[in-house]
N, C-alpha and C. Protein backbone atom coordinates (compact mmCIF):
# COMPACT_ATOMS: atom_id res chain seq x y z
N UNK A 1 -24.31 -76.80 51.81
CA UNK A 1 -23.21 -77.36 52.57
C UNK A 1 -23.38 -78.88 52.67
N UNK A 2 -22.27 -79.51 52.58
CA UNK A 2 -22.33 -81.28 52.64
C UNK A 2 -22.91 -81.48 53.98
N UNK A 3 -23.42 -82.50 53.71
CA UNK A 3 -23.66 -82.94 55.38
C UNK A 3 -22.97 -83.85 55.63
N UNK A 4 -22.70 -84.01 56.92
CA UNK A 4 -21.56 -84.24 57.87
C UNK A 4 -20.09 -83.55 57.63
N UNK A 5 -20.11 -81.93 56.98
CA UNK A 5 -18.90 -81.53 56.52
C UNK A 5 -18.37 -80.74 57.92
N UNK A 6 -18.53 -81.40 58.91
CA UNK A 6 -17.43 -81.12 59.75
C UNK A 6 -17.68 -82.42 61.26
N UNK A 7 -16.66 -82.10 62.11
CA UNK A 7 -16.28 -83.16 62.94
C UNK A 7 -17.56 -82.75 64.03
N UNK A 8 -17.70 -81.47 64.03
CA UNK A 8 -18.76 -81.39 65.00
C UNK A 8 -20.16 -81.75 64.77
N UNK A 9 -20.46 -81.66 63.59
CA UNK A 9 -21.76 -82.36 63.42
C UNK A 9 -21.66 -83.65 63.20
N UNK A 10 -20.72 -84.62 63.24
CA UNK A 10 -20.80 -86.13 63.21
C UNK A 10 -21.18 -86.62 65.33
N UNK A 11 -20.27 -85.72 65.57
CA UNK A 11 -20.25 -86.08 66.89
C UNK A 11 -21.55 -85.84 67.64
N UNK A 12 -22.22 -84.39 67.11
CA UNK A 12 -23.82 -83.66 67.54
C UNK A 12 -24.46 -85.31 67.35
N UNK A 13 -24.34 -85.95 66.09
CA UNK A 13 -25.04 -87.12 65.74
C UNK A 13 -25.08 -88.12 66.18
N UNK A 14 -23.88 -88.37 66.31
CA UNK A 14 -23.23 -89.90 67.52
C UNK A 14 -23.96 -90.25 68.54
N UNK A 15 -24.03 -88.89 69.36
CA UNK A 15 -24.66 -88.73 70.60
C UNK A 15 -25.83 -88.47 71.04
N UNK A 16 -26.47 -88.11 69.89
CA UNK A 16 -28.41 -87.48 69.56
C UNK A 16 -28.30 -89.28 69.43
N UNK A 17 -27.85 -89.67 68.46
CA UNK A 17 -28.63 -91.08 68.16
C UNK A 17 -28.66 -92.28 68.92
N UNK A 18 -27.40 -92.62 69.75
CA UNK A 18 -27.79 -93.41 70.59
C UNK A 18 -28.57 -93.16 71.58
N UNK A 19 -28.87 -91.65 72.31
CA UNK A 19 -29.29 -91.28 73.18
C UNK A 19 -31.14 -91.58 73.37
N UNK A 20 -31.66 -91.54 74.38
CA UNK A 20 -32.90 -91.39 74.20
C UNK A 20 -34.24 -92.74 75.00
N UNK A 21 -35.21 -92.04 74.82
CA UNK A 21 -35.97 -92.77 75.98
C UNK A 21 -35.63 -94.36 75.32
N UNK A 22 -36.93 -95.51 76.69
CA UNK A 22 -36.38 -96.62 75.43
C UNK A 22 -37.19 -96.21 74.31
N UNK A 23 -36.81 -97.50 73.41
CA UNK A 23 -36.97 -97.72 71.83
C UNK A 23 -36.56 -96.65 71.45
N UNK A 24 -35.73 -95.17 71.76
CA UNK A 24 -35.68 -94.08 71.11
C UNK A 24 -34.68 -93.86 70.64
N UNK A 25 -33.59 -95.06 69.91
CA UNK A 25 -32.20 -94.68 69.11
C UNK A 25 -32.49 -94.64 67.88
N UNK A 26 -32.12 -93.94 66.94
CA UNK A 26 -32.29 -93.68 65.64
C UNK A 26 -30.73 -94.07 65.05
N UNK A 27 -31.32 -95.55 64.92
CA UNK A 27 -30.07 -96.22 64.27
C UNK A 27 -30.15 -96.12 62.53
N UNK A 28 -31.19 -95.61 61.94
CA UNK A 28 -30.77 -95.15 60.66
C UNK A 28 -29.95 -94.11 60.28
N UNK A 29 -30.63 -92.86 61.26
CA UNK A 29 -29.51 -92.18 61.25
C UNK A 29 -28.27 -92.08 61.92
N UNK A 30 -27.83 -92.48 62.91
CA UNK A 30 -26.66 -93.09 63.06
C UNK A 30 -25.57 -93.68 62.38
N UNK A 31 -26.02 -94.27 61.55
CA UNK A 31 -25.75 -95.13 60.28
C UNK A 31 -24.86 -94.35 59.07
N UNK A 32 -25.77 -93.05 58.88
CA UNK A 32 -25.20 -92.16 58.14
C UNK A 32 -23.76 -91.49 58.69
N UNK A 33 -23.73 -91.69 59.54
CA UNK A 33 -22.29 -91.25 60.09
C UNK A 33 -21.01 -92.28 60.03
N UNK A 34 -21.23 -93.55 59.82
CA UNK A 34 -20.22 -94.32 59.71
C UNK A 34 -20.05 -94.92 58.68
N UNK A 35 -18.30 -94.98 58.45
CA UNK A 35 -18.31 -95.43 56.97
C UNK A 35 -18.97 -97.11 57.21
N UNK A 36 -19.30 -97.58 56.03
CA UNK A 36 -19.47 -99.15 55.70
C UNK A 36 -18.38 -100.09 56.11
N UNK A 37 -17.24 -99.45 55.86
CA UNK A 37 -15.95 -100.79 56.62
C UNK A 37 -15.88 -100.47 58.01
N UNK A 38 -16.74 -99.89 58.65
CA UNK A 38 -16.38 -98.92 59.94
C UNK A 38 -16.09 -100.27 60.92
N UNK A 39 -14.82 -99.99 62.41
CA UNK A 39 -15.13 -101.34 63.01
C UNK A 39 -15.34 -100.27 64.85
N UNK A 40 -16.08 -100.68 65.32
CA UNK A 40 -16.45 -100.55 66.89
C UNK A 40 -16.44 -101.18 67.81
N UNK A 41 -15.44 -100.59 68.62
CA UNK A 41 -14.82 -101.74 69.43
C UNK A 41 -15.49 -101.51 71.02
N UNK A 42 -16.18 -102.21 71.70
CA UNK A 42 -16.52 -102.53 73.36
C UNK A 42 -15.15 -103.02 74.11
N UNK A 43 -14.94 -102.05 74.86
CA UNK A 43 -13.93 -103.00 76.22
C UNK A 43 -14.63 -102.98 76.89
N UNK A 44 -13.80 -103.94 78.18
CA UNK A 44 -14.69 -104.42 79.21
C UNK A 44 -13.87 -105.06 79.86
N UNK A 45 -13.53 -105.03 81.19
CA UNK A 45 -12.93 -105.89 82.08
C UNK A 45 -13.83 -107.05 82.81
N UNK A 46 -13.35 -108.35 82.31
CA UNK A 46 -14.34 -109.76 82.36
C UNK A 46 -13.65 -110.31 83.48
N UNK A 47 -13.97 -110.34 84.67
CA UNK A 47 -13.42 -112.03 85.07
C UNK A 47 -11.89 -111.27 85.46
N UNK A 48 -11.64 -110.21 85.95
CA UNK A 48 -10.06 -109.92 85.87
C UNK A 48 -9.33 -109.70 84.36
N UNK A 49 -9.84 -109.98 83.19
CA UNK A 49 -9.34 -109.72 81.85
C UNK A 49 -9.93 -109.09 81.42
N UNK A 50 -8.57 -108.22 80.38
CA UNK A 50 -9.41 -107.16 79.51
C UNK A 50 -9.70 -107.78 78.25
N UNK A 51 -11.15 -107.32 77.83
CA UNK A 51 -11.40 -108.28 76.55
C UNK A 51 -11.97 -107.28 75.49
N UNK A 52 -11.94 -107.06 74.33
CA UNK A 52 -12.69 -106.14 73.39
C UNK A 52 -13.71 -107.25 72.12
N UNK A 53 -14.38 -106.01 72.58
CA UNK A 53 -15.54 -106.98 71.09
C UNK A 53 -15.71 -105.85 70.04
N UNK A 54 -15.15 -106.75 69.22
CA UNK A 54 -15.00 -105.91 67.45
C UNK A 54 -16.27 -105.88 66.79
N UNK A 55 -17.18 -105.16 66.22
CA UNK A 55 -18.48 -104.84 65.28
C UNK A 55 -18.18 -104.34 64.27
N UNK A 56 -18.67 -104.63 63.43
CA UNK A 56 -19.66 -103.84 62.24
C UNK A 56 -20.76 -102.94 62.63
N UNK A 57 -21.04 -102.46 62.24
CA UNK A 57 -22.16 -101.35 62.49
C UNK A 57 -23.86 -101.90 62.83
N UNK A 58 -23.69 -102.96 61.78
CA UNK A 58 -25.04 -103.94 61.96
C UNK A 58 -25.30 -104.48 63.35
N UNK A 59 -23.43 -104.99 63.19
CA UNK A 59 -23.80 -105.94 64.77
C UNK A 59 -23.36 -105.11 66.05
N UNK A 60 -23.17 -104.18 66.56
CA UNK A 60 -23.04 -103.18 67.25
C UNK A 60 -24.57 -103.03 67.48
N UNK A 61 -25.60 -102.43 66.55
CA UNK A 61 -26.77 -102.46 66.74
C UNK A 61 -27.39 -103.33 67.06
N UNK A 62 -27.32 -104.80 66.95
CA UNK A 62 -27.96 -105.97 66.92
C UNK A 62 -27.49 -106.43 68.81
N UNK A 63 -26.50 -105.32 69.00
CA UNK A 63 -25.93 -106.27 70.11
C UNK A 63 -26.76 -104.99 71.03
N UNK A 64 -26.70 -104.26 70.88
CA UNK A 64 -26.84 -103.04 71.57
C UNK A 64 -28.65 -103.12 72.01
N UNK A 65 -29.61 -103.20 70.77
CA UNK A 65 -30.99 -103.01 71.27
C UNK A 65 -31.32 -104.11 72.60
N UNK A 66 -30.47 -105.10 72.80
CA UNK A 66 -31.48 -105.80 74.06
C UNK A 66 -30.67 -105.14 75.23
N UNK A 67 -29.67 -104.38 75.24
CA UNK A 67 -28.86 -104.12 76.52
C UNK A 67 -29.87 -102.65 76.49
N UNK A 68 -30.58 -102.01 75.90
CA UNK A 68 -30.81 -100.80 75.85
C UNK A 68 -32.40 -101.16 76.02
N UNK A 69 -33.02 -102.23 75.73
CA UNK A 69 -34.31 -102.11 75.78
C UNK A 69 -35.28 -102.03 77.57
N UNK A 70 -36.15 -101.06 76.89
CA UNK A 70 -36.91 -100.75 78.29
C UNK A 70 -35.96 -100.06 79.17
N UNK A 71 -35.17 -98.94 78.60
CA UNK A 71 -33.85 -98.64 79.69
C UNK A 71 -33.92 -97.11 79.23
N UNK A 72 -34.38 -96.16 79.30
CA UNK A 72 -34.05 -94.82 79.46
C UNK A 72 -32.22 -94.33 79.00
N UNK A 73 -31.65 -94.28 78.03
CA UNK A 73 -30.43 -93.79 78.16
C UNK A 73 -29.66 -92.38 77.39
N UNK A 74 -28.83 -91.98 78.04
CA UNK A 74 -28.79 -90.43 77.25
C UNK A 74 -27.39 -90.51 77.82
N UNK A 75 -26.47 -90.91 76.58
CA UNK A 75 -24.75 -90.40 76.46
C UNK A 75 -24.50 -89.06 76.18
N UNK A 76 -23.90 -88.21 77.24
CA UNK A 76 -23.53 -86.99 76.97
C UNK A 76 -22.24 -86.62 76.87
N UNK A 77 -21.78 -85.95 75.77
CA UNK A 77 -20.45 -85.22 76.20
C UNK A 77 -19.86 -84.58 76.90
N UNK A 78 -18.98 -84.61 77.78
CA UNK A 78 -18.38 -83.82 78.33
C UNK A 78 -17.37 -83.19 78.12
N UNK A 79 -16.32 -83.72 76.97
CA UNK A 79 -15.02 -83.46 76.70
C UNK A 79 -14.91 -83.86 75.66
N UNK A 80 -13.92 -82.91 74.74
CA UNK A 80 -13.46 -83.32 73.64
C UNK A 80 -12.04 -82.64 73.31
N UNK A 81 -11.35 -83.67 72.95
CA UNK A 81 -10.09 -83.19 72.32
C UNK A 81 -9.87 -83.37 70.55
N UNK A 82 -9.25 -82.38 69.54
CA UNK A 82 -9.20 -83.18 68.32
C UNK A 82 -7.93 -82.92 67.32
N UNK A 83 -7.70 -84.18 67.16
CA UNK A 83 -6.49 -83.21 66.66
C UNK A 83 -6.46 -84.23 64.82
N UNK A 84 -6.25 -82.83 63.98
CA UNK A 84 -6.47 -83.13 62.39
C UNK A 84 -5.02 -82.97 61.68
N UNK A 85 -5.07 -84.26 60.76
CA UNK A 85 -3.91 -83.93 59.80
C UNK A 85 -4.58 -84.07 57.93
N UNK A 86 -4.05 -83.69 57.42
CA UNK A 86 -4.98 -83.95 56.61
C UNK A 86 -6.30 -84.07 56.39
N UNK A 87 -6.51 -85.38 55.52
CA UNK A 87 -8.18 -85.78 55.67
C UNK A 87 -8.04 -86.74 56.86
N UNK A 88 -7.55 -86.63 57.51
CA UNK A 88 -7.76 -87.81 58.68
C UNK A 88 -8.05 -87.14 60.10
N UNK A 89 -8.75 -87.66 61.27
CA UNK A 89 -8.73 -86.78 62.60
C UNK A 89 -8.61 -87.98 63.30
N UNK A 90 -8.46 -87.17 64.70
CA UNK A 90 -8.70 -88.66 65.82
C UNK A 90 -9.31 -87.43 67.07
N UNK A 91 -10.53 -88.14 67.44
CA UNK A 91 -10.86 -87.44 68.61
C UNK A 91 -11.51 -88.22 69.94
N UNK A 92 -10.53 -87.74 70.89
CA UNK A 92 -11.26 -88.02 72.21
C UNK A 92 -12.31 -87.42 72.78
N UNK A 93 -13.39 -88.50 72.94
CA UNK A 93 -14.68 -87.49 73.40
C UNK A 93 -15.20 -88.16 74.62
N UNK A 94 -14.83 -87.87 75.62
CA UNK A 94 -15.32 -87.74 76.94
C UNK A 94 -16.90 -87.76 77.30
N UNK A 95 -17.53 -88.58 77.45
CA UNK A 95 -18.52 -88.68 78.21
C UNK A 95 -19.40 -89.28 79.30
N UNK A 96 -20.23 -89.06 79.68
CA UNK A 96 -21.44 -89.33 81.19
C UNK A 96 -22.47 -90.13 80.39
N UNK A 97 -23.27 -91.27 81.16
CA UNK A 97 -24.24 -91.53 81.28
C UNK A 97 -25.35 -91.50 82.31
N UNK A 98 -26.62 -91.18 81.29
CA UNK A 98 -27.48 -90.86 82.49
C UNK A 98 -28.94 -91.62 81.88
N UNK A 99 -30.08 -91.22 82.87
CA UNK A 99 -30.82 -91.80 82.84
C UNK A 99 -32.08 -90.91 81.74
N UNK A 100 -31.61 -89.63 82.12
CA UNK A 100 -32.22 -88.30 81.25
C UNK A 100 -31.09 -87.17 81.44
N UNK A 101 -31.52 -86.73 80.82
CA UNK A 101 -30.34 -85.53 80.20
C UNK A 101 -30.03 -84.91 81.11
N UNK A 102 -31.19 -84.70 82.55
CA UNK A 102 -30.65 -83.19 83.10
C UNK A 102 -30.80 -84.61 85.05
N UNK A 103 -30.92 -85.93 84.32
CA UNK A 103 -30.95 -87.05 85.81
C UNK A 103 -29.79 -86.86 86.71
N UNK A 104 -30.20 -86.45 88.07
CA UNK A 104 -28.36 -85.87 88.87
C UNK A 104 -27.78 -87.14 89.06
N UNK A 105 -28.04 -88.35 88.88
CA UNK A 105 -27.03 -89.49 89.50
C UNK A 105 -26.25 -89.78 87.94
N UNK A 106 -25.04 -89.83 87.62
CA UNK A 106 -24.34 -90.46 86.80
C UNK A 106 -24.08 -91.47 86.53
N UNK A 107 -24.65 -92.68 85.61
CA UNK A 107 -24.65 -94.41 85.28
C UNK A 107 -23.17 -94.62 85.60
N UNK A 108 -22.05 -93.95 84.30
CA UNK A 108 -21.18 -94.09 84.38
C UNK A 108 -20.12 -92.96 83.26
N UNK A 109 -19.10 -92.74 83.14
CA UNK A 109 -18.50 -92.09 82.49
C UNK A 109 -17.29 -93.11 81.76
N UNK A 110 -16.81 -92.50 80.42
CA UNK A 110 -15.87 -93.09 79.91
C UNK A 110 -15.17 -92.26 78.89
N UNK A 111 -14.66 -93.03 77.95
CA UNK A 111 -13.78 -91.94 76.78
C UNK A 111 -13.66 -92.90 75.55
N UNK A 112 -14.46 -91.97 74.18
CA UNK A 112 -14.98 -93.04 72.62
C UNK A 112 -13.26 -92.10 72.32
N UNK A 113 -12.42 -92.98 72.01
CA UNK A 113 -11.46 -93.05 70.74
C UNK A 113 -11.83 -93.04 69.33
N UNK A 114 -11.84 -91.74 68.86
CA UNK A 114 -13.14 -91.70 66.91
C UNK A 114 -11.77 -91.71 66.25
N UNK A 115 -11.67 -92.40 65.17
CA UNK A 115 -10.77 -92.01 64.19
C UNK A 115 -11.97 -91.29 63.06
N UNK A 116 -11.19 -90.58 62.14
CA UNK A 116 -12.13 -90.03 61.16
C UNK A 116 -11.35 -89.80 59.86
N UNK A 117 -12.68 -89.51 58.58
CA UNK A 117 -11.39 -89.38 57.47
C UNK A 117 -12.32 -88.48 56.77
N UNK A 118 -12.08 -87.38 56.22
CA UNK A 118 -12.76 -86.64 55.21
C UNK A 118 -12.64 -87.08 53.77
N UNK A 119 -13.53 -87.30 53.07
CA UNK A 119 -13.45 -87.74 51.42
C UNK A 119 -13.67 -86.63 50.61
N UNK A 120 -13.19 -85.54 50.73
CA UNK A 120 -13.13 -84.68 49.81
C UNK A 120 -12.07 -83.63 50.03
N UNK A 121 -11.31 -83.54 48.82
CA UNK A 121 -10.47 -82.19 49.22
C UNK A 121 -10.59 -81.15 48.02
N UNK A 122 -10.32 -80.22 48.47
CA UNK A 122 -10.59 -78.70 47.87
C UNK A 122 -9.11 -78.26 47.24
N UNK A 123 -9.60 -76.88 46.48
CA UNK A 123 -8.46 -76.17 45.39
C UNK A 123 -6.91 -75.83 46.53
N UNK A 124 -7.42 -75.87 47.97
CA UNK A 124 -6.49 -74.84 48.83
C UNK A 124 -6.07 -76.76 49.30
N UNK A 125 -6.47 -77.84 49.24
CA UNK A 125 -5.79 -78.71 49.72
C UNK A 125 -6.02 -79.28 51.19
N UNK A 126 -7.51 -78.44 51.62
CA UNK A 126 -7.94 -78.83 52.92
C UNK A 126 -9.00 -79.60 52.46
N UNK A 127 -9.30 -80.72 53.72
CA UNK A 127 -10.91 -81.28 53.41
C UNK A 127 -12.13 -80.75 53.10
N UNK A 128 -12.67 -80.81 52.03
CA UNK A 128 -14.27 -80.20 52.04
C UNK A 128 -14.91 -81.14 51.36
N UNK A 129 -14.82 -82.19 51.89
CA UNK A 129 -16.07 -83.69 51.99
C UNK A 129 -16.54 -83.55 53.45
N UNK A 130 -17.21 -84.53 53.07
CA UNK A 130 -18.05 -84.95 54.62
C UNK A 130 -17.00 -85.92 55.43
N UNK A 131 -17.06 -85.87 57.01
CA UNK A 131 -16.30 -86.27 57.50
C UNK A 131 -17.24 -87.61 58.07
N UNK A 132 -16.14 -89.15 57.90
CA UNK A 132 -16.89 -90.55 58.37
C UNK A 132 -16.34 -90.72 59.59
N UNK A 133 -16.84 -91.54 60.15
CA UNK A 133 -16.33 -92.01 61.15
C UNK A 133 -15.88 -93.70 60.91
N UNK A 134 -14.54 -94.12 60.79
CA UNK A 134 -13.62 -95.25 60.23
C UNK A 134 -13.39 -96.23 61.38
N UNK A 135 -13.12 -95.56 62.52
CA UNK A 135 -12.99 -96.67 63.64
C UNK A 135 -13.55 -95.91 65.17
N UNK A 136 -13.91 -96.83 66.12
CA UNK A 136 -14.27 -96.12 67.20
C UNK A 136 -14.15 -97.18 68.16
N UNK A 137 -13.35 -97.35 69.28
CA UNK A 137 -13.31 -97.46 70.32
C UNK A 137 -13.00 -97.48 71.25
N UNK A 138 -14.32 -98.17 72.95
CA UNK A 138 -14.03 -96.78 73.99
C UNK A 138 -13.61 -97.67 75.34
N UNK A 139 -13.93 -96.81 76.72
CA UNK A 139 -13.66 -97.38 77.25
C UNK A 139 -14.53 -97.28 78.50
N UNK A 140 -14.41 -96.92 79.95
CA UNK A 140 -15.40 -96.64 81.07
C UNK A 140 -14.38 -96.22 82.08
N UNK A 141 -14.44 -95.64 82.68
CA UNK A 141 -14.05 -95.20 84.14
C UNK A 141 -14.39 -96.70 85.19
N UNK A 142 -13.39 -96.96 86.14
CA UNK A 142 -13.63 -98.27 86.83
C UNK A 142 -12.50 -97.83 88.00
N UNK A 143 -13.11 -98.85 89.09
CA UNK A 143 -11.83 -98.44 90.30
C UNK A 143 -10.77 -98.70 89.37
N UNK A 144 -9.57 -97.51 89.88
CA UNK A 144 -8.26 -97.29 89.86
C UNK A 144 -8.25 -96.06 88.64
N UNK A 145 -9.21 -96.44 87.56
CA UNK A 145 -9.38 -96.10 86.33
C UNK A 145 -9.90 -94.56 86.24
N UNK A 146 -9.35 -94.06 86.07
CA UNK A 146 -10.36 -92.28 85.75
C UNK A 146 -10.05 -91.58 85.11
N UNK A 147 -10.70 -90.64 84.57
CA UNK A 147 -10.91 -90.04 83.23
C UNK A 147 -9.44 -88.90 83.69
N UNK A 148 -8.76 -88.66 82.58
CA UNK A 148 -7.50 -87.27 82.55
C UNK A 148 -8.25 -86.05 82.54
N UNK A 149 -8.21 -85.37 83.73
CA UNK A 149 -8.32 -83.92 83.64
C UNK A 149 -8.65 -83.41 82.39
N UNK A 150 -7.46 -83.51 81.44
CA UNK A 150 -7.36 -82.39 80.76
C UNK A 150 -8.99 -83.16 79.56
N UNK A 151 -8.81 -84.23 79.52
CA UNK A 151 -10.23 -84.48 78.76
C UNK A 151 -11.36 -84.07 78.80
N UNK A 152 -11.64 -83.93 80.31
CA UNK A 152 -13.00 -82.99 81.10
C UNK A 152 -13.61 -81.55 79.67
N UNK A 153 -12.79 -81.03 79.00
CA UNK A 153 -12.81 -79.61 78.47
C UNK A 153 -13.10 -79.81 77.24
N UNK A 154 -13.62 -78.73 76.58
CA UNK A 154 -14.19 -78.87 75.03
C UNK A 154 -12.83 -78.03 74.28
């Protein structure tokens, strides 16, 4: 079977790899999940403005190890919605931050916007490539701001 030939094992990956004590992200493999033109976007409300910062995959990582260093972190899912046309998907995936997997206080919660595209199609005309991940970005829960019900659910 291809690897990454479905949406659920990109996402199993997403979330294994950033996750983890410090120094413990496995940004190589991470890596394997996103295409090369991939772009990742940070919001953030600055100063009263909303502002987004656009990455590459390199610099996503480059930006990411000093906010993460010496810091215990574990992104979990809580929710996912997905909806596929073709080789293309888009999924909302709902999640918590914590300090350890099973830590009762919650950092914070938010919602990753994945676009996705499968590169392979089959005799019947459905995808059977591995599925990339093409664009991704998210957002945070903030006063006024909170996650939709219906996202909460797998």
């Amino acid at each position: 079977m291809t690897k990454y030939a479905t949406i659920d094992e990109v996402l199993d990956t997403l979330y294994d790899c950033i996750s983890g004590p410090p120094g413990g992200q496995d940004w190589e493999r991470d890596r394997e999940i996103y295409h090369p033109r991939c772009v990742l976007v940070r919001t953030r409300i600055e100063e009263g403005k909303a502002v987004a910062y656009p990455f590459s995959f390199d610099e996503f990582v480059e930006a990411s190890i000093p906010m993460l260093a010496g810091r215990s972190f574990y992104e979990i899912e809580i929710g996912r919605k997905v909806d596929v046309f073709g080789q293309v998907a888009h999924v909302y995936s709902t999640y918590e931050a914590r300090e350890t997997p099973d830590h009762p206080e919650i950092q914070f919660r938010g919602v990753n916007m994945i676009h996705l595209w499968n590169d392979g199609i089959g005799s019947d005309g459905k995808p059977d490539g591995r599925w990339w991940i093409m664009g991704m970005i998210w957002d945070n829960e903030r006063e006024a701001l909170d996650l939709p019900e219906k996202w909460l659910k797998r």
